[in-house]
Structure formats: C-alpha cells, structure tokens
PDB file of N, CA and C in Angstrom:
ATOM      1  N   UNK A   1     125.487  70.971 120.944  1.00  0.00           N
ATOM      2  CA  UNK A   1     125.083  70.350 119.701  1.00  0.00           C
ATOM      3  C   UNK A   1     123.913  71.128 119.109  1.00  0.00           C
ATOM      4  N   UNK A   2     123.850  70.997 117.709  1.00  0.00           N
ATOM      5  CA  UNK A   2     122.892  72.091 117.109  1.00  0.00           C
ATOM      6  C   UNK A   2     121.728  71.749 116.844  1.00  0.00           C
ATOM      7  N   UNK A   3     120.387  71.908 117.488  1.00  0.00           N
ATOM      8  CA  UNK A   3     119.080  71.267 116.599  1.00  0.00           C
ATOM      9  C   UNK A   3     118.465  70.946 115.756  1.00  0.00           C
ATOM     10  N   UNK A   4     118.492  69.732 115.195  1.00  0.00           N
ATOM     11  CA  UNK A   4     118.357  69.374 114.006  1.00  0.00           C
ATOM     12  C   UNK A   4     116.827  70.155 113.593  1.00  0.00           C
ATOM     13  N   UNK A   5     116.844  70.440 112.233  1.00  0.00           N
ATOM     14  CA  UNK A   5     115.967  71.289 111.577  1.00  0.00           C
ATOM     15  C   UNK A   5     114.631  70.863 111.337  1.00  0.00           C
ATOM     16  N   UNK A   6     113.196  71.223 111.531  1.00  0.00           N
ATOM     17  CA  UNK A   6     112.214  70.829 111.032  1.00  0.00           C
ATOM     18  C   UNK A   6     111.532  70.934 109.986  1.00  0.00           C
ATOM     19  N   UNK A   7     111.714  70.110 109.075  1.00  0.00           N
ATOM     20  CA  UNK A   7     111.418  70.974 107.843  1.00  0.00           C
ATOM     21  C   UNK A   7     110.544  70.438 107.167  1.00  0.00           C
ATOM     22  N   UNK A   8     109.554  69.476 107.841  1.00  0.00           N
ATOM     23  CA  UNK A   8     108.123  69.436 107.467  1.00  0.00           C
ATOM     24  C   UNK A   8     107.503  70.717 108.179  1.00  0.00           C
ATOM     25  N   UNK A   9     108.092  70.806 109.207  1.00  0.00           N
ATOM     26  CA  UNK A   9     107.131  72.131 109.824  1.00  0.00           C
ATOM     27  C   UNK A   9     106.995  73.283 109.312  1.00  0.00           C
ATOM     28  N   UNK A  10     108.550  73.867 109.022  1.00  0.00           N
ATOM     29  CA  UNK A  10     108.128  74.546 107.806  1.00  0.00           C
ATOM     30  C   UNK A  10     108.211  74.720 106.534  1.00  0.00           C
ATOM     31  N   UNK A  11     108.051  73.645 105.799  1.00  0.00           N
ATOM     32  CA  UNK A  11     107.192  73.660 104.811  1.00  0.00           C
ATOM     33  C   UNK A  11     105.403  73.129 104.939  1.00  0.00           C
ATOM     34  N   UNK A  12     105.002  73.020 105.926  1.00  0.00           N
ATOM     35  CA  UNK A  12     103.518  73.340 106.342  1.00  0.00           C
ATOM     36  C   UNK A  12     103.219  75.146 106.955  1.00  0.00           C
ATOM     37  N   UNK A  13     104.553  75.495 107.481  1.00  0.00           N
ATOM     38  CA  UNK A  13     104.115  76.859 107.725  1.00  0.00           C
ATOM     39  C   UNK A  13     103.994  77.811 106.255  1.00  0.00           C
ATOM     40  N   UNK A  14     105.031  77.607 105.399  1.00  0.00           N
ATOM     41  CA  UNK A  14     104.816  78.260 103.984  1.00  0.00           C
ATOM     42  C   UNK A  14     103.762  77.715 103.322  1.00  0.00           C
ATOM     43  N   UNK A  15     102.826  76.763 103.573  1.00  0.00           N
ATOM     44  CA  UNK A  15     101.983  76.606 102.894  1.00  0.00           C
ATOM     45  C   UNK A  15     101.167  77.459 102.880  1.00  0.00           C
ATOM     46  N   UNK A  16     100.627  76.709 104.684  1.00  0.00           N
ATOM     47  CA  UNK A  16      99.691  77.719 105.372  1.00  0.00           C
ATOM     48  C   UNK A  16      99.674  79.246 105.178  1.00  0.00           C
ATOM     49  N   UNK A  17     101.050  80.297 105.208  1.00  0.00           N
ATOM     50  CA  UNK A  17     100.783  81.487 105.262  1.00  0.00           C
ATOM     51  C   UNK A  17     100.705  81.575 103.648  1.00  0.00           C
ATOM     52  N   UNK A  18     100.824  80.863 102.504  1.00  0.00           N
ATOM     53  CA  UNK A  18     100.545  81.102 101.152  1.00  0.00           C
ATOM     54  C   UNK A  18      99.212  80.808 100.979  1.00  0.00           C
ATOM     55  N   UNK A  19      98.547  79.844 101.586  1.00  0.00           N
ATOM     56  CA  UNK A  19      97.188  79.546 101.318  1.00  0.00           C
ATOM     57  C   UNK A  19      96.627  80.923 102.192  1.00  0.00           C
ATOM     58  N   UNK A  20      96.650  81.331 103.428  1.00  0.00           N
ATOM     59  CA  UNK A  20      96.164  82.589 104.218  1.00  0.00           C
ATOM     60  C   UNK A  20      96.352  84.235 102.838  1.00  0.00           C
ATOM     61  N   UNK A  21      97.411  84.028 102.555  1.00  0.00           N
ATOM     62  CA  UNK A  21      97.316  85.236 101.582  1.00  0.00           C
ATOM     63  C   UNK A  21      96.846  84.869 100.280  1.00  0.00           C
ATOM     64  N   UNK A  22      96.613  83.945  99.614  1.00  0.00           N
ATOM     65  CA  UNK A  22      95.930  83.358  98.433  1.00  0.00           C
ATOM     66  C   UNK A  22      94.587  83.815  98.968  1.00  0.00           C
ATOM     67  N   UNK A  23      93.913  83.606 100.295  1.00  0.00           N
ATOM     68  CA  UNK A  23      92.572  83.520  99.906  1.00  0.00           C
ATOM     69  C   UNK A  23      92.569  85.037 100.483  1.00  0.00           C
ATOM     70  N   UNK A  24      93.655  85.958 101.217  1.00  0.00           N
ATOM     71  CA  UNK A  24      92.958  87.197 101.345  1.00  0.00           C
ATOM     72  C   UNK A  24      93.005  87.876  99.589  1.00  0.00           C
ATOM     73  N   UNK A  25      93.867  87.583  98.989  1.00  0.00           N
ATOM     74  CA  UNK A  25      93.543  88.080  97.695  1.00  0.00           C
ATOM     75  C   UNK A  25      92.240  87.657  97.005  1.00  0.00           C
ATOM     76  N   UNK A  26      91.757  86.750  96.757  1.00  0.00           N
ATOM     77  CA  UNK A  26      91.026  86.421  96.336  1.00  0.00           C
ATOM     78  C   UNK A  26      89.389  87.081  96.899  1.00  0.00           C
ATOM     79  N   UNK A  27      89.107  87.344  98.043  1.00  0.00           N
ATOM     80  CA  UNK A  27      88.430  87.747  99.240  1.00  0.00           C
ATOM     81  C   UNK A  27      88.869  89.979  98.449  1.00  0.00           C
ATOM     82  N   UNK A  28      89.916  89.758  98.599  1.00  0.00           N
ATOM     83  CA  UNK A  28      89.864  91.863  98.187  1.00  0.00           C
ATOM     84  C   UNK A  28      89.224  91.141  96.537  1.00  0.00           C
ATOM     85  N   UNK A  29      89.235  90.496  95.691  1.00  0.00           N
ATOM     86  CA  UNK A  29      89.344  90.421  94.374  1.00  0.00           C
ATOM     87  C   UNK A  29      88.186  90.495  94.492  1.00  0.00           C
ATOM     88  N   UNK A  30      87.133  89.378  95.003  1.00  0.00           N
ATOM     89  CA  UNK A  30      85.410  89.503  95.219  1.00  0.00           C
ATOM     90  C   UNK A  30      84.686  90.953  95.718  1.00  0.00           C
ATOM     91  N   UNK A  31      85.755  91.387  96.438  1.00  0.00           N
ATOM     92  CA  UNK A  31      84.982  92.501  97.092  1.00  0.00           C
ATOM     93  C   UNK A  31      85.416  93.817  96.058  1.00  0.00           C
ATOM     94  N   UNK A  32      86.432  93.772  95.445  1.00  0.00           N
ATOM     95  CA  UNK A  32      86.236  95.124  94.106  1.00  0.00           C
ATOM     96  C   UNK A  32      85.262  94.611  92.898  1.00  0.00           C
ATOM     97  N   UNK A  33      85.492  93.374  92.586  1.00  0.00           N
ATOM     98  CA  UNK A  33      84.267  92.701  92.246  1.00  0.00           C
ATOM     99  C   UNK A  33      83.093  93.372  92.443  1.00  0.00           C
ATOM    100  N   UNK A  34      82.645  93.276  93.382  1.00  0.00           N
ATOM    101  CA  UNK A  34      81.540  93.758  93.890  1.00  0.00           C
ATOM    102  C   UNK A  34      81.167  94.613  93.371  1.00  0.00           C
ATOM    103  N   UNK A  35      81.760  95.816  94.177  1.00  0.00           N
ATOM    104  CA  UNK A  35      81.918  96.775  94.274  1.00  0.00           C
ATOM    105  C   UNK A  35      81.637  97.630  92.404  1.00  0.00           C
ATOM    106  N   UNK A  36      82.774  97.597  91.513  1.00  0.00           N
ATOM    107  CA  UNK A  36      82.855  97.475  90.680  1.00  0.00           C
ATOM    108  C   UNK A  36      81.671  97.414  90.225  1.00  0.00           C
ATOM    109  N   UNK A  37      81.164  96.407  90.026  1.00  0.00           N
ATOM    110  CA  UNK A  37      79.722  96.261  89.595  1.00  0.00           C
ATOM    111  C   UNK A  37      78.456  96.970  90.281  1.00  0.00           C
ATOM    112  N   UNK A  38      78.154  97.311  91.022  1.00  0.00           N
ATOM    113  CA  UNK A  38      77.443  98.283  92.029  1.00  0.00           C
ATOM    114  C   UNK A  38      77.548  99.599  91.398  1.00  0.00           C
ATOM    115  N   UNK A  39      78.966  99.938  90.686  1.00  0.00           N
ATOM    116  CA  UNK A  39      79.498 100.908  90.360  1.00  0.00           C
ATOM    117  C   UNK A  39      78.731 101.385  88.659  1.00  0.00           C
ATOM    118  N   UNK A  40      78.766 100.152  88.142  1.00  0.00           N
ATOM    119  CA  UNK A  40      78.687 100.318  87.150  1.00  0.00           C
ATOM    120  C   UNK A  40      77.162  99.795  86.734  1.00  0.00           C
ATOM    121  N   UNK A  41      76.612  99.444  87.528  1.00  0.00           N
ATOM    122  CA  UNK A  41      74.842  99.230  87.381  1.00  0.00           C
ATOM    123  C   UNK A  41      74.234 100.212  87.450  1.00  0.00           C
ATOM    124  N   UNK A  42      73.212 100.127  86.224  1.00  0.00           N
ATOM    125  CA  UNK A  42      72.264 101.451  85.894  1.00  0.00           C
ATOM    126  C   UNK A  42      71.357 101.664  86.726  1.00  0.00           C
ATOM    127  N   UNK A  43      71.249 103.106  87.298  1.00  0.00           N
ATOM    128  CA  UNK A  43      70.720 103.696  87.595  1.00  0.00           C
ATOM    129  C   UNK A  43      69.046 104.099  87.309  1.00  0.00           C
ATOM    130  N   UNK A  44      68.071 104.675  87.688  1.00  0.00           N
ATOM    131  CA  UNK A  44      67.199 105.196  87.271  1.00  0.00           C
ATOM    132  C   UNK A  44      67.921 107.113  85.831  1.00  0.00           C
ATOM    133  N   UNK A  45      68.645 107.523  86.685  1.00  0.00           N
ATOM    134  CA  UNK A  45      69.181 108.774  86.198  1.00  0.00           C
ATOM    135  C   UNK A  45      69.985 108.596  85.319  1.00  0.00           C
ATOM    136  N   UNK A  46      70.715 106.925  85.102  1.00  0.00           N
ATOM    137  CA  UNK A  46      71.381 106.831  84.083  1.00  0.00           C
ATOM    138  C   UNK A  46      70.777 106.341  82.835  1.00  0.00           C
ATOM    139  N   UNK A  47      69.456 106.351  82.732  1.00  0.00           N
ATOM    140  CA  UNK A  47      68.261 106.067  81.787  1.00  0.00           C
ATOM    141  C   UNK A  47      68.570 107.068  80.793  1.00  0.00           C
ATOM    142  N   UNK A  48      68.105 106.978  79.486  1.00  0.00           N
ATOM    143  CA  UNK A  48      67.669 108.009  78.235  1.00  0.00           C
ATOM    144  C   UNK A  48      66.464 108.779  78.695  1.00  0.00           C
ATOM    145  N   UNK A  49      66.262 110.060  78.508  1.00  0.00           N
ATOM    146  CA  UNK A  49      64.826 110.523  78.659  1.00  0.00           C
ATOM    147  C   UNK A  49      63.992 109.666  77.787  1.00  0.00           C
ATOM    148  N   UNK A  50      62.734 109.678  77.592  1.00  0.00           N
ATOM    149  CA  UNK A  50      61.617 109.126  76.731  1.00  0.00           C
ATOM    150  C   UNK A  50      61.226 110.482  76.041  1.00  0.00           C
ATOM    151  N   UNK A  51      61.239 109.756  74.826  1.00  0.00           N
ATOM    152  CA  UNK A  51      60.969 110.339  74.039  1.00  0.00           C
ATOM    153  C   UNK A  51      59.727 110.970  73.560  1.00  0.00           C
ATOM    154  N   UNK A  52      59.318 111.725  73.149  1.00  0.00           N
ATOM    155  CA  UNK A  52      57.788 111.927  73.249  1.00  0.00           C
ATOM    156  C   UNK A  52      57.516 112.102  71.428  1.00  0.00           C
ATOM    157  N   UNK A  53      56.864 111.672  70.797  1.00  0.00           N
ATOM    158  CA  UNK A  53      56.721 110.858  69.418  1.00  0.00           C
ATOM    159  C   UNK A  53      55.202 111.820  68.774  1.00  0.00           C
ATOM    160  N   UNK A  54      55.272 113.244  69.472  1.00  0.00           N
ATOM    161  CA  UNK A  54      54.086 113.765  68.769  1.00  0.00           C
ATOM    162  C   UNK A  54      54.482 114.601  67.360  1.00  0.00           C
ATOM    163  N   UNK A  55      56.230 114.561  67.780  1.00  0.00           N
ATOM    164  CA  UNK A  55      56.888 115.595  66.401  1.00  0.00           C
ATOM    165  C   UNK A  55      56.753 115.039  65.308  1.00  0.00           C
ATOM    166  N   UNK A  56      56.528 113.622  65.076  1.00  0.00           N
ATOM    167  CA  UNK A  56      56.194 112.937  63.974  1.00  0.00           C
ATOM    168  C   UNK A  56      55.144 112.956  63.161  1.00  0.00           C
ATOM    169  N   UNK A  57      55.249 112.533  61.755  1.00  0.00           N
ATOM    170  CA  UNK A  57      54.168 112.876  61.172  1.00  0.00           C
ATOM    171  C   UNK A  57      53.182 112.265  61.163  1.00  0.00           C
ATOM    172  N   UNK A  58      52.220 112.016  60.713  1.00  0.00           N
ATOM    173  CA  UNK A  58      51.529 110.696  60.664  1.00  0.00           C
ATOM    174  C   UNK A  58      50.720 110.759  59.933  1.00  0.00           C
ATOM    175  N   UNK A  59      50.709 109.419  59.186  1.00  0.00           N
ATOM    176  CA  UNK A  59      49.787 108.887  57.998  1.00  0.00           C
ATOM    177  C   UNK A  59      48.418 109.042  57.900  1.00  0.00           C
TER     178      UNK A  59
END
C-alpha cells in the first residue's frame, strides 16, 4: 500500500526554503548596498582644489 502524502509538511518545507532564500537575497542586497555606497562616498582626493582668490581684482 502506498504512503499517504504529507502535504502540510511540504508546504512548510517550501515556505521555509523560500523564506531562507528571500532573506539571503535581501542580506547580498544590504551588502552591495553597502558596499555601493562606500564606493561612491567622497573622498578627501575627490574634493575640488581651493581656489586661491588673489587673481581677482579688488575694489
């Protein structure tokens, strides 16, 4: 005779491994996040020189 099927079990196992890969995405998403931004925060070297204001004329 054939074993009848469990199928709360798995549909708790498809949850579970959808919730496990939902949050590793989310987890890489924070961490290029990151990253990303680290990436793109100014620098000292990514400054304008200063200008030096003696070429001007003055009143």
């Amino acid at each position: 005779m054939a074993r009848k099927t469990n199928y709360k079990f798995e549909k708790l196992d498809r949850e579970r491994r959808k919730a496990e890969k939902k949050a590793a995405k989310a987890e890489a998403k924070k961490a290029a996040m990151a990253q990303n931004a680290d990436s793109l925060a100014p620098t000292d070297d990514d400054q304008p020189a200063e200008r030096n204001n003696d070429d001007t004329l003055s009143e």
